[in-house]
N, C-alpha and C. Protein backbone atom coordinates (compact mmCIF):
# COMPACT_ATOMS: atom_id res chain seq x y z
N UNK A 1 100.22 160.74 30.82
CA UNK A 1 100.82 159.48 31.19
C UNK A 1 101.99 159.70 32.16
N UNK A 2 103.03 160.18 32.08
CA UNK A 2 104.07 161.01 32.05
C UNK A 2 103.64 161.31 34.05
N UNK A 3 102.41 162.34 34.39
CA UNK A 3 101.59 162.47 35.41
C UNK A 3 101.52 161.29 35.96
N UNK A 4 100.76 160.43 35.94
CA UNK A 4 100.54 159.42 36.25
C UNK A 4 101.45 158.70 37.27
N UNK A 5 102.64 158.49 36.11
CA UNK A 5 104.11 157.91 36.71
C UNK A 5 104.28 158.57 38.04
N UNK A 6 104.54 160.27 37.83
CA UNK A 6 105.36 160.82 38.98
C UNK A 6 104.05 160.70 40.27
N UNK A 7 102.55 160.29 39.92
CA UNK A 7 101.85 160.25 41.57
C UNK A 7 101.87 158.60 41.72
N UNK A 8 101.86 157.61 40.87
CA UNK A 8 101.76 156.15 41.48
C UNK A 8 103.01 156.41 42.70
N UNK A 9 103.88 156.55 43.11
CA UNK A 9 104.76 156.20 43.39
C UNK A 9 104.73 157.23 45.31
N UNK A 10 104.14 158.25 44.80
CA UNK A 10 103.61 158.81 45.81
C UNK A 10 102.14 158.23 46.60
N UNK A 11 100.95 158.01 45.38
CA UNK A 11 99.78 157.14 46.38
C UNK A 11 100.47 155.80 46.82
N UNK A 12 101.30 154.76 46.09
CA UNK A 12 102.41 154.08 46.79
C UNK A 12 102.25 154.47 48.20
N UNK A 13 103.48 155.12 48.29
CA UNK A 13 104.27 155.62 49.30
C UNK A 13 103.19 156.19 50.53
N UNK A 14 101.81 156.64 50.53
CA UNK A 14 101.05 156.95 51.61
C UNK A 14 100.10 155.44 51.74
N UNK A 15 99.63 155.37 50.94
CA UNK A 15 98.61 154.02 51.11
C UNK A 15 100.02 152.69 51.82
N UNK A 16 100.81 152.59 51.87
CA UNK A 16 101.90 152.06 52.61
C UNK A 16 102.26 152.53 53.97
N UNK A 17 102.30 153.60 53.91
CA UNK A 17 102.46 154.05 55.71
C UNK A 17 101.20 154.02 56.42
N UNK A 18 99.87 154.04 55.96
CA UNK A 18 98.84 153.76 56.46
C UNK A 18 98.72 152.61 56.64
N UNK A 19 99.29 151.62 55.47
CA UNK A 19 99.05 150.18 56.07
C UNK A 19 99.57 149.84 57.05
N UNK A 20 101.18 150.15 56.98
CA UNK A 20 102.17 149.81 57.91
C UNK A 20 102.05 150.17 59.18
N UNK A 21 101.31 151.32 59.43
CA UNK A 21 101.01 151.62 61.01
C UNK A 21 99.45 151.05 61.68
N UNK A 22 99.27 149.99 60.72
CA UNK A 22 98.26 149.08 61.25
C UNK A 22 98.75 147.97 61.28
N UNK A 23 99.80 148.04 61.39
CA UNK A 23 100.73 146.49 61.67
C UNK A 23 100.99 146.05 63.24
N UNK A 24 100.61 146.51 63.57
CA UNK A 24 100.74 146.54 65.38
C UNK A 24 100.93 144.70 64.93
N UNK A 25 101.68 144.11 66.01
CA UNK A 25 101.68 142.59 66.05
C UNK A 25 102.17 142.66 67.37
N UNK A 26 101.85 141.31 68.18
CA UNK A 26 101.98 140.30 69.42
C UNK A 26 102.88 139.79 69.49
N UNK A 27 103.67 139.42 68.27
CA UNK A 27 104.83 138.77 68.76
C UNK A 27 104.25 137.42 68.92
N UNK A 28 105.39 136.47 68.95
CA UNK A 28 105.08 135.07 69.31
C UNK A 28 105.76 134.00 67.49
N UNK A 29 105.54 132.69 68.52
CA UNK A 29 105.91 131.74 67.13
C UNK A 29 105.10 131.36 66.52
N UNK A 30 105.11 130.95 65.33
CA UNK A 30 103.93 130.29 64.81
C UNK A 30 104.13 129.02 64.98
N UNK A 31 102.98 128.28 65.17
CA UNK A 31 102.91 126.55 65.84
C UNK A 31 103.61 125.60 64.59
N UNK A 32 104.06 125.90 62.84
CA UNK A 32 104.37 125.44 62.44
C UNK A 32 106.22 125.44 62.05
N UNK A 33 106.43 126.35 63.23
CA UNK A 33 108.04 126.10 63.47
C UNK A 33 108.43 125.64 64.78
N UNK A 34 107.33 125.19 65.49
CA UNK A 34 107.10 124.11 66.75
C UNK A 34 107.11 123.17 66.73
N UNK A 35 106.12 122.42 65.56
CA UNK A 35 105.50 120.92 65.35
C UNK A 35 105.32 121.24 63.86
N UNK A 36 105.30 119.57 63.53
CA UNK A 36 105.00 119.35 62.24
C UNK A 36 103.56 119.21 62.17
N UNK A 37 103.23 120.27 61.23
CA UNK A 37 101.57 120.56 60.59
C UNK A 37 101.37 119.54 59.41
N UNK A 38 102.35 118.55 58.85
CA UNK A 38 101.73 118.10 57.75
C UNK A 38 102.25 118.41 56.24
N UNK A 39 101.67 118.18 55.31
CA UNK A 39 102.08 119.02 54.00
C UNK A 39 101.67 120.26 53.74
N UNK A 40 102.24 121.19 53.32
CA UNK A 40 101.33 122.15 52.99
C UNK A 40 101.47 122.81 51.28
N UNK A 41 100.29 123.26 51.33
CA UNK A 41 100.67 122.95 49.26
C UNK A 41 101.22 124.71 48.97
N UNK A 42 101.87 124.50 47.80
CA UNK A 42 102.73 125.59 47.42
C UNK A 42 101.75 126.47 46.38
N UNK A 43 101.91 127.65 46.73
CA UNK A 43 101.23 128.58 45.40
C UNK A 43 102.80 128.80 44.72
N UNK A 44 102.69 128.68 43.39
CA UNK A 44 103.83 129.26 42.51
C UNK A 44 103.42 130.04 41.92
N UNK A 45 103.48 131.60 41.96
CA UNK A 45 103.64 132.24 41.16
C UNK A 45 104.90 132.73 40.30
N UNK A 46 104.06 133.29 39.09
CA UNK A 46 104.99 133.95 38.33
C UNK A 46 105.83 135.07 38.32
N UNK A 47 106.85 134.62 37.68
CA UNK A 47 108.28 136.28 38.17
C UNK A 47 107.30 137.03 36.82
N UNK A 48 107.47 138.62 37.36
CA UNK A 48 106.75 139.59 36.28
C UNK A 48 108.01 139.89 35.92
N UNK A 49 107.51 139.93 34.09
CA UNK A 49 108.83 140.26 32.86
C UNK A 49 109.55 141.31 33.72
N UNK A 50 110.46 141.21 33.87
CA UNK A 50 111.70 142.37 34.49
C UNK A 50 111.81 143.25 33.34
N UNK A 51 111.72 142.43 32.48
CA UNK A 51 112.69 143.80 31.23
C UNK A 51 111.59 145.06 30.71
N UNK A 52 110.08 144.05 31.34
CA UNK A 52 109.18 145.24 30.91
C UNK A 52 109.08 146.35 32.34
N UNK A 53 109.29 145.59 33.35
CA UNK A 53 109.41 145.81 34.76
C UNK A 53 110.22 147.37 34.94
N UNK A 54 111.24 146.72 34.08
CA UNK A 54 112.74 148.06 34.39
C UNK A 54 112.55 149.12 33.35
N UNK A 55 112.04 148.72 31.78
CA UNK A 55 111.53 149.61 30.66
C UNK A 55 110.72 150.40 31.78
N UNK A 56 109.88 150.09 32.03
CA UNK A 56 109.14 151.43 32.91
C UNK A 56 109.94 152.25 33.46
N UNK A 57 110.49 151.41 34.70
CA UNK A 57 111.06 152.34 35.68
C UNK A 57 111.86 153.46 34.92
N UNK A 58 112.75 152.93 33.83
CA UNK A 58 113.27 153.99 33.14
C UNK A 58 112.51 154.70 32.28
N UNK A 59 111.84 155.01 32.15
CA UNK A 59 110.64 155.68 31.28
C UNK A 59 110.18 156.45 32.62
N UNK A 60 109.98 155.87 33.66
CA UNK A 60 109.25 156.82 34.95
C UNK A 60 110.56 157.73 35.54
N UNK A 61 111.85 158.07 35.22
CA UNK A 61 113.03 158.66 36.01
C UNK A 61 113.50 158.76 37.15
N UNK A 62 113.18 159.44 37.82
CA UNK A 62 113.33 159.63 39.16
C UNK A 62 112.56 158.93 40.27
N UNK A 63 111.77 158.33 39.64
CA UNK A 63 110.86 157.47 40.82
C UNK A 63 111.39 156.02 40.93
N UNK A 64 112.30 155.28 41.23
CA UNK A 64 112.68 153.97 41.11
C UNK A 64 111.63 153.13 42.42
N UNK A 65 111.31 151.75 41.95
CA UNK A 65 110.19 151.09 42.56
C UNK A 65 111.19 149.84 42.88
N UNK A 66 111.24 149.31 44.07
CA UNK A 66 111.65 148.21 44.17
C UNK A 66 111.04 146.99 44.22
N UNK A 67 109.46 147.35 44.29
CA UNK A 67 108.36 145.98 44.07
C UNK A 67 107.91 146.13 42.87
N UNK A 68 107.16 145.05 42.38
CA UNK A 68 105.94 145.45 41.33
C UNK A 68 104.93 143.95 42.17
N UNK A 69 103.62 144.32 41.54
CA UNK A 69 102.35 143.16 41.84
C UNK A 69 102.34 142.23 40.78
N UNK A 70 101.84 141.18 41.75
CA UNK A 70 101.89 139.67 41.06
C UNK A 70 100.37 139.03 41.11
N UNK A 71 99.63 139.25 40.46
CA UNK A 71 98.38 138.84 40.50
C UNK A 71 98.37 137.28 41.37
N UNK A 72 97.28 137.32 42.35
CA UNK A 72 97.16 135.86 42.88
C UNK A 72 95.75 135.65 43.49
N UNK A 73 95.48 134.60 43.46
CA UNK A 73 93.83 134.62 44.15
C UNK A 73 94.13 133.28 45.13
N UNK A 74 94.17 133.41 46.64
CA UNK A 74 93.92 132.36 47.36
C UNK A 74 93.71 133.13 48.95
N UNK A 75 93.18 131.97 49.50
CA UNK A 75 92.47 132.55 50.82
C UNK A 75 92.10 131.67 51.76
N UNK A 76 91.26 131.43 52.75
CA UNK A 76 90.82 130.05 53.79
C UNK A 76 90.31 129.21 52.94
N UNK A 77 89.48 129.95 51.86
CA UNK A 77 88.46 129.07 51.12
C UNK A 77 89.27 128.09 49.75
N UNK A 78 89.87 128.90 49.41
CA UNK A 78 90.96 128.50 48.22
C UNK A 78 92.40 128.20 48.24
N UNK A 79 92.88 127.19 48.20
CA UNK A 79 94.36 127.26 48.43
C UNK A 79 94.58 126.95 49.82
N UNK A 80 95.66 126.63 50.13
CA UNK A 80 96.09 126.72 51.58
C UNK A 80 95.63 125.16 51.75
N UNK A 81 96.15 124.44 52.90
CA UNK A 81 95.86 123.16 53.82
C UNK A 81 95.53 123.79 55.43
N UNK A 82 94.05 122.39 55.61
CA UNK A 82 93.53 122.93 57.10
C UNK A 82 94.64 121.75 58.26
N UNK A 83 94.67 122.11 59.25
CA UNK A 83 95.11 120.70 59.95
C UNK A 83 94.45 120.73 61.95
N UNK A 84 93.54 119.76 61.52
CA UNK A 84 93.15 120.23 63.07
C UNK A 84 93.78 119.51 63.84
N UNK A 85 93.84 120.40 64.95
CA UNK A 85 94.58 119.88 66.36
C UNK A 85 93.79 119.67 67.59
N UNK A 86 94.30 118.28 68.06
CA UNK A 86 93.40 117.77 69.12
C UNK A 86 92.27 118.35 70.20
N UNK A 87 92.44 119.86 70.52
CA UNK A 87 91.80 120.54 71.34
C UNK A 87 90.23 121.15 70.27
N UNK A 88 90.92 120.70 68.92
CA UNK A 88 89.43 121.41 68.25
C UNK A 88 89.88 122.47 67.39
N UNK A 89 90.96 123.32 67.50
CA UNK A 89 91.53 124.52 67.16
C UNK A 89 91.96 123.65 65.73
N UNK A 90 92.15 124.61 64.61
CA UNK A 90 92.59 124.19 63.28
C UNK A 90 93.94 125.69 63.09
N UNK A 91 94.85 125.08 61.91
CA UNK A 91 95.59 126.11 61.37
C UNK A 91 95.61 125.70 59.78
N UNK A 92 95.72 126.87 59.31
CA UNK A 92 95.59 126.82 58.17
C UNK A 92 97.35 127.33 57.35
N UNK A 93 97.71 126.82 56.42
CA UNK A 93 98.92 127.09 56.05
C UNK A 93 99.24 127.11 54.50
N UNK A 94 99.80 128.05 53.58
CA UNK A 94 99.68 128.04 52.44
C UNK A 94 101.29 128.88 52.26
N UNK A 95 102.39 127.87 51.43
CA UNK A 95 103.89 128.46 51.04
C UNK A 95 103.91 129.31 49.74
N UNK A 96 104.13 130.63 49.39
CA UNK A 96 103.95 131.55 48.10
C UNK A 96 105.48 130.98 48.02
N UNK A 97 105.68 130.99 46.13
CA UNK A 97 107.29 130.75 46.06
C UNK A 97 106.99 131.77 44.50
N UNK A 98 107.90 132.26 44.09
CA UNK A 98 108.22 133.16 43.22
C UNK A 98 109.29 133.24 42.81
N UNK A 99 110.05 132.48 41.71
CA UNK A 99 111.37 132.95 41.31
C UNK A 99 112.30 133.76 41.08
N UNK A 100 113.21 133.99 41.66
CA UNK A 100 114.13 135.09 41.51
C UNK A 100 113.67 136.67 42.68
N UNK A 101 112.63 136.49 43.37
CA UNK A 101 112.19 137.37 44.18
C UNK A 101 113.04 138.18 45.32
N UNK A 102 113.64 138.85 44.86
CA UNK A 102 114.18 139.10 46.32
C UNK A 102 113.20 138.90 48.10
N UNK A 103 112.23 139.70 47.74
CA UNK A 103 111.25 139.67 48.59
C UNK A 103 109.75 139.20 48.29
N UNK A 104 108.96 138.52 49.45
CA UNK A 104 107.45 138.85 48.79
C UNK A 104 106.34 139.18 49.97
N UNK A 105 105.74 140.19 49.55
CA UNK A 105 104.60 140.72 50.60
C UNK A 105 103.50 140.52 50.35
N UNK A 106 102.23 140.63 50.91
CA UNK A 106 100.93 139.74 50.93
C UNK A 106 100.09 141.67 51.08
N UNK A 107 99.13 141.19 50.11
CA UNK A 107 98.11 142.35 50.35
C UNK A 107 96.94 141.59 50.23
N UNK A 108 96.43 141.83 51.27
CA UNK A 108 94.82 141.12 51.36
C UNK A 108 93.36 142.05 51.31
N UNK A 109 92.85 141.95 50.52
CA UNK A 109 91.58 142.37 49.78
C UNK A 109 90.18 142.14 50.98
N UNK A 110 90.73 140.48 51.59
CA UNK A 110 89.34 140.46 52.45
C UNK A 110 90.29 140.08 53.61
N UNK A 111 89.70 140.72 55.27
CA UNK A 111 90.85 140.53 56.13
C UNK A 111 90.00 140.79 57.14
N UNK A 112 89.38 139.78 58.06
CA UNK A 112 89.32 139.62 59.81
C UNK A 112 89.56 138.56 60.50
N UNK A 113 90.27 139.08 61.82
CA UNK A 113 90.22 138.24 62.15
C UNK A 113 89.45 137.90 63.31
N UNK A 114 89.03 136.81 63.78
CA UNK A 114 88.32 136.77 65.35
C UNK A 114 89.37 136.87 66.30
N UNK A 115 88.98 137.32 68.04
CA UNK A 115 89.54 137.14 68.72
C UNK A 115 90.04 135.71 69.27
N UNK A 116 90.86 135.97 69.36
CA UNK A 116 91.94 134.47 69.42
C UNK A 116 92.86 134.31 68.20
N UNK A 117 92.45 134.28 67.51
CA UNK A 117 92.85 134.04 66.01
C UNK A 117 94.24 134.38 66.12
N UNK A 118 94.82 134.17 65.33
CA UNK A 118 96.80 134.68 64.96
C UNK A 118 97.06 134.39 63.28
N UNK A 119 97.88 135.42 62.89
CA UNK A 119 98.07 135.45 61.69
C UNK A 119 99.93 135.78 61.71
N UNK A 120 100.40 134.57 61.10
CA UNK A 120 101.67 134.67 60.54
C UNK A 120 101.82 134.93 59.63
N UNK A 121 102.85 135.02 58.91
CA UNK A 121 103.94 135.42 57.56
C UNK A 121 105.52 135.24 57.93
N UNK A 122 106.11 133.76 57.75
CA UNK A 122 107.67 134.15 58.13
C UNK A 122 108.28 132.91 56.86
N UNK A 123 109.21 132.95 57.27
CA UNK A 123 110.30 132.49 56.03
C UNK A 123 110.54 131.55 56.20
N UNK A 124 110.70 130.20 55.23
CA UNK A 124 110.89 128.65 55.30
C UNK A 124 112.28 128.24 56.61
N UNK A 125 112.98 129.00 56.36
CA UNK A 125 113.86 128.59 57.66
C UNK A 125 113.70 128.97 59.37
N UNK A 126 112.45 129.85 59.34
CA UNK A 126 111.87 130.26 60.48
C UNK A 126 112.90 131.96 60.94
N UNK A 127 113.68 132.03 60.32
CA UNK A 127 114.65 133.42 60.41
C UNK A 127 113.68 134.53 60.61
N UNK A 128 113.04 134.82 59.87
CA UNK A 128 112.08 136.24 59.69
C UNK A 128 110.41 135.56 60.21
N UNK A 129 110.00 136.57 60.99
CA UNK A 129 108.87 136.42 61.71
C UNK A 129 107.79 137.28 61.25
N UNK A 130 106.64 137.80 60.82
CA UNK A 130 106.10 139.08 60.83
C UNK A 130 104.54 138.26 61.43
N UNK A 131 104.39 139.14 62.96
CA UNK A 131 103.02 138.83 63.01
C UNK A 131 103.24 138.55 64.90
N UNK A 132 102.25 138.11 65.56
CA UNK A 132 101.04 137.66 65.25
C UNK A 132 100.49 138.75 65.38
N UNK A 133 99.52 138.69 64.07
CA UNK A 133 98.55 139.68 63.74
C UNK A 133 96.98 139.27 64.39
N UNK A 134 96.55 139.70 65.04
CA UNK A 134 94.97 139.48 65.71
C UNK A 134 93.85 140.55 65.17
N UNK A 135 93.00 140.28 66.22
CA UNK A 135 91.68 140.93 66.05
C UNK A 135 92.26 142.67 65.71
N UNK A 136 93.17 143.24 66.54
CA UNK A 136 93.46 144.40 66.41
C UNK A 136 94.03 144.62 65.47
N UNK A 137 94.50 144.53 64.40
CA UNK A 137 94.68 144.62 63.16
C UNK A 137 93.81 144.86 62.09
N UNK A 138 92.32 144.48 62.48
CA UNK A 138 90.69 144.32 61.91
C UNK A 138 91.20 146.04 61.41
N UNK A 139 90.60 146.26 60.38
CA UNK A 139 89.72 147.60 59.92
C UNK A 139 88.51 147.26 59.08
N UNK A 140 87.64 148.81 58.91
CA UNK A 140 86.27 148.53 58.56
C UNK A 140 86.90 148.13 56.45
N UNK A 141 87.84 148.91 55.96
CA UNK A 141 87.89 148.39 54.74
C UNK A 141 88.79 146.79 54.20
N UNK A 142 88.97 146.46 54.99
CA UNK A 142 89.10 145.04 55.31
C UNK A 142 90.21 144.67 54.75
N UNK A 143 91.09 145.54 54.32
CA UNK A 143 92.35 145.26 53.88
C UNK A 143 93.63 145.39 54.96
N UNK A 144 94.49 144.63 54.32
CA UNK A 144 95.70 144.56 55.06
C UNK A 144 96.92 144.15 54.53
N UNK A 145 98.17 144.48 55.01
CA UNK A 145 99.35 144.46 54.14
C UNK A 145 100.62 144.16 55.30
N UNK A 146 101.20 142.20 54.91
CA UNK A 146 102.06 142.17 55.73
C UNK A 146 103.16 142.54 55.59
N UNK A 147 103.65 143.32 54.88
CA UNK A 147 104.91 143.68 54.96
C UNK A 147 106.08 142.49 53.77
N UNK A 148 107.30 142.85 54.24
CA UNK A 148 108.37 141.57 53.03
C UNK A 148 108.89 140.49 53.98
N UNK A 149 109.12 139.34 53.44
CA UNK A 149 109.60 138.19 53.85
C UNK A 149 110.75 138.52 52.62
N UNK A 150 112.07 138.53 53.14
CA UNK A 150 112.87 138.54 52.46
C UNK A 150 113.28 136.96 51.71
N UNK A 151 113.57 137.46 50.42
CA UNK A 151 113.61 135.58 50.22
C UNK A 151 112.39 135.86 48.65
N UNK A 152 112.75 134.13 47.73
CA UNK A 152 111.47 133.92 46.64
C UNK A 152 110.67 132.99 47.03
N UNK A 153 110.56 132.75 49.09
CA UNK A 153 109.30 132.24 49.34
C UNK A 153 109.04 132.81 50.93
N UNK A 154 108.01 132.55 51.18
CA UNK A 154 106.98 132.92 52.40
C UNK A 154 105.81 131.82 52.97
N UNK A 155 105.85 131.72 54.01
CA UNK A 155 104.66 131.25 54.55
C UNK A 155 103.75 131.83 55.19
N UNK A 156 102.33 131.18 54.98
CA UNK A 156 101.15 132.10 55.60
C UNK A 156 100.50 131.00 56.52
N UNK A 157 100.52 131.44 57.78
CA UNK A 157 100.00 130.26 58.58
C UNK A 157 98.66 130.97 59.98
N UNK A 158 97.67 130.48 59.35
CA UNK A 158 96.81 131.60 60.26
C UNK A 158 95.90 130.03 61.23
N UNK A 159 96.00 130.57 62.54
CA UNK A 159 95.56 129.78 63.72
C UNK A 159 94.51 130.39 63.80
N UNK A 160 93.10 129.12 64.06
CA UNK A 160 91.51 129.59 64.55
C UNK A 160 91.24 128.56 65.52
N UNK A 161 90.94 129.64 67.02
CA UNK A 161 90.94 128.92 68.21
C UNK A 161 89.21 127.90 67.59
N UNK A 162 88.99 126.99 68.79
CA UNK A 162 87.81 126.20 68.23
C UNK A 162 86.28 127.31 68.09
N UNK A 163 86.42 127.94 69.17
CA UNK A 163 85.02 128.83 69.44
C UNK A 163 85.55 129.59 68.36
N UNK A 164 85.74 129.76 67.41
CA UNK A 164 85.86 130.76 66.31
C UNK A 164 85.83 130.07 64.96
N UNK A 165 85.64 128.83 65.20
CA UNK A 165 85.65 128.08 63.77
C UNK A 165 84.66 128.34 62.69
N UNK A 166 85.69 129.26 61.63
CA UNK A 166 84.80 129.53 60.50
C UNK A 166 84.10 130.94 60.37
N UNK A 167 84.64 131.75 61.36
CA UNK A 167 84.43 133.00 61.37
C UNK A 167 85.42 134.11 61.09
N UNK A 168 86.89 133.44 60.73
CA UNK A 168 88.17 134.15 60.10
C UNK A 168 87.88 134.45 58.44
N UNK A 169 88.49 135.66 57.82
CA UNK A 169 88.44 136.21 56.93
C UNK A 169 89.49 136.21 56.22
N UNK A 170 90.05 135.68 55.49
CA UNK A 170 91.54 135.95 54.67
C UNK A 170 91.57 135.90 52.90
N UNK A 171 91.40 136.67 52.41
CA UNK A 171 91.57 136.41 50.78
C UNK A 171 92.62 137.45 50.40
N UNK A 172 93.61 136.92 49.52
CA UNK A 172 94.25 137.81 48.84
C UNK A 172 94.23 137.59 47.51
N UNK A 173 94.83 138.96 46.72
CA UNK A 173 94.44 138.51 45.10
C UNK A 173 95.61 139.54 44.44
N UNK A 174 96.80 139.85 45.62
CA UNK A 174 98.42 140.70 45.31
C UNK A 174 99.19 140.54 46.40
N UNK A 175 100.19 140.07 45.48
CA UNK A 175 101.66 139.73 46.06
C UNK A 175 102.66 140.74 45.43
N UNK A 176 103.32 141.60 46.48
CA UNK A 176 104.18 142.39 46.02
C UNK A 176 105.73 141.40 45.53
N UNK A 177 106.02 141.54 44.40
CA UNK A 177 107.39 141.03 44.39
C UNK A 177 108.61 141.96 44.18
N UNK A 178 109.55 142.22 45.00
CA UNK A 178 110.31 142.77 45.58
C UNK A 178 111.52 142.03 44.47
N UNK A 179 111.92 143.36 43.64
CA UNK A 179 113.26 143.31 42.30
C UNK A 179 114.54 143.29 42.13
N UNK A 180 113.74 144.95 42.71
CA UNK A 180 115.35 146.17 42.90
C UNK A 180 116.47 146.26 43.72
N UNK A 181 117.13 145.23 43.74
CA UNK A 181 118.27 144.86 44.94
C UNK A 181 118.73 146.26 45.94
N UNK A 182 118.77 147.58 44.76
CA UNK A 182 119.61 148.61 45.55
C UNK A 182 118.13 149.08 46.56
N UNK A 183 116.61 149.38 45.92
CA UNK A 183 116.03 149.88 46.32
C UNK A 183 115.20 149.14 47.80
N UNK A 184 115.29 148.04 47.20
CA UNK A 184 114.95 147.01 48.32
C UNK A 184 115.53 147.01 49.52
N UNK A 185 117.10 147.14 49.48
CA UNK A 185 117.91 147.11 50.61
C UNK A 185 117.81 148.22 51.24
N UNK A 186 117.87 149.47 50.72
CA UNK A 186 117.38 151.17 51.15
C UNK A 186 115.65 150.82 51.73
N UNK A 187 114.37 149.92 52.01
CA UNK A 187 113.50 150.23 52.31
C UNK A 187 113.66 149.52 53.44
């Protein structure tokens, strides 16, 4: 068990720099800190027990974790609001909120996108940006990982030009939630 502890934290730590250097992004705004998209509906998840959260960490020693996972299931198909715009093009938009979070990051299970396409992640006041994420971001195991929106909420706002309608990929089913104030601020 004991084992265990001291490699999570290491497969962590590589399966993270592999993600992270597939983060290449474009830059740019997302159209819903431009114009008003409408309502968009909130996922609430749950804060994970801290006290069982930190019992670990102290049981694990030397490895301190500043996230843990938050089980979640939503995607184009589930969750989220569509809103089409006059040219034909739609965006899709879905707010994660999590109490007490310092941070929260998105790991996606199913992930393409078409060319044209744009994929945000930024913060209700528009402060923090991460993205636009496109076609070049695609890999063959179809996962992907945006990184932290500092904050206990985030928005996910993914644009599909018209010639691509219905050919974008997005499911996630883990949300990193970000704890450890000291470790968080050190990443």
């Amino acid at each position: 068990m004991k084992l265990t502890y001291r490699l999570f934290p290491l497969a962590l730590f590589l399966w993270l720099a592999v993600s992270l250097q597939a983060q290449r992004s474009v830059g740019g705004q997302p159209l819903g800190l431009r114009q008003d998209l409408g309502d968009r509906p909130t996922l609430n998840l749950p804060a994970p027990n801290l006290n069982k959260v930190r019992q670990a960490d102290k049981a694990n020693g030397n490895n301190p974790r500043f996230a843990v996972p938050v089980a979640a299931d939503a995607g184009l198909q589930q969750g989220g609001n569509w809103t089409e715009l006059p040219d034909g093009s739609r965006v899709w938009q879905i707010e994660l909120q999590s109490p007490g979070a310092l941070g929260l990051a998105v790991i996606y299970d199913d992930f393409f996108l078409p060319a044209g396409a744009r994929l945000f992640m930024y913060s209700p006041d528009g402060r923090q940006v991460k993205g636009a994420y496109t076609f070049q971001n695609n890999r063959k195991s179809r996962q992907f990982f945006t990184g932290f929106i500092r904050g206990n909420s985030a928005i996910l706002e993914y644009y599909e030009p018209a010639e691509q309608r219905g050919r974008g990929r997005l499911h996630f089913s883990r949300i990193d939630y970000a704890y450890n104030k000291q470790e968080f601020r050190n990443s």
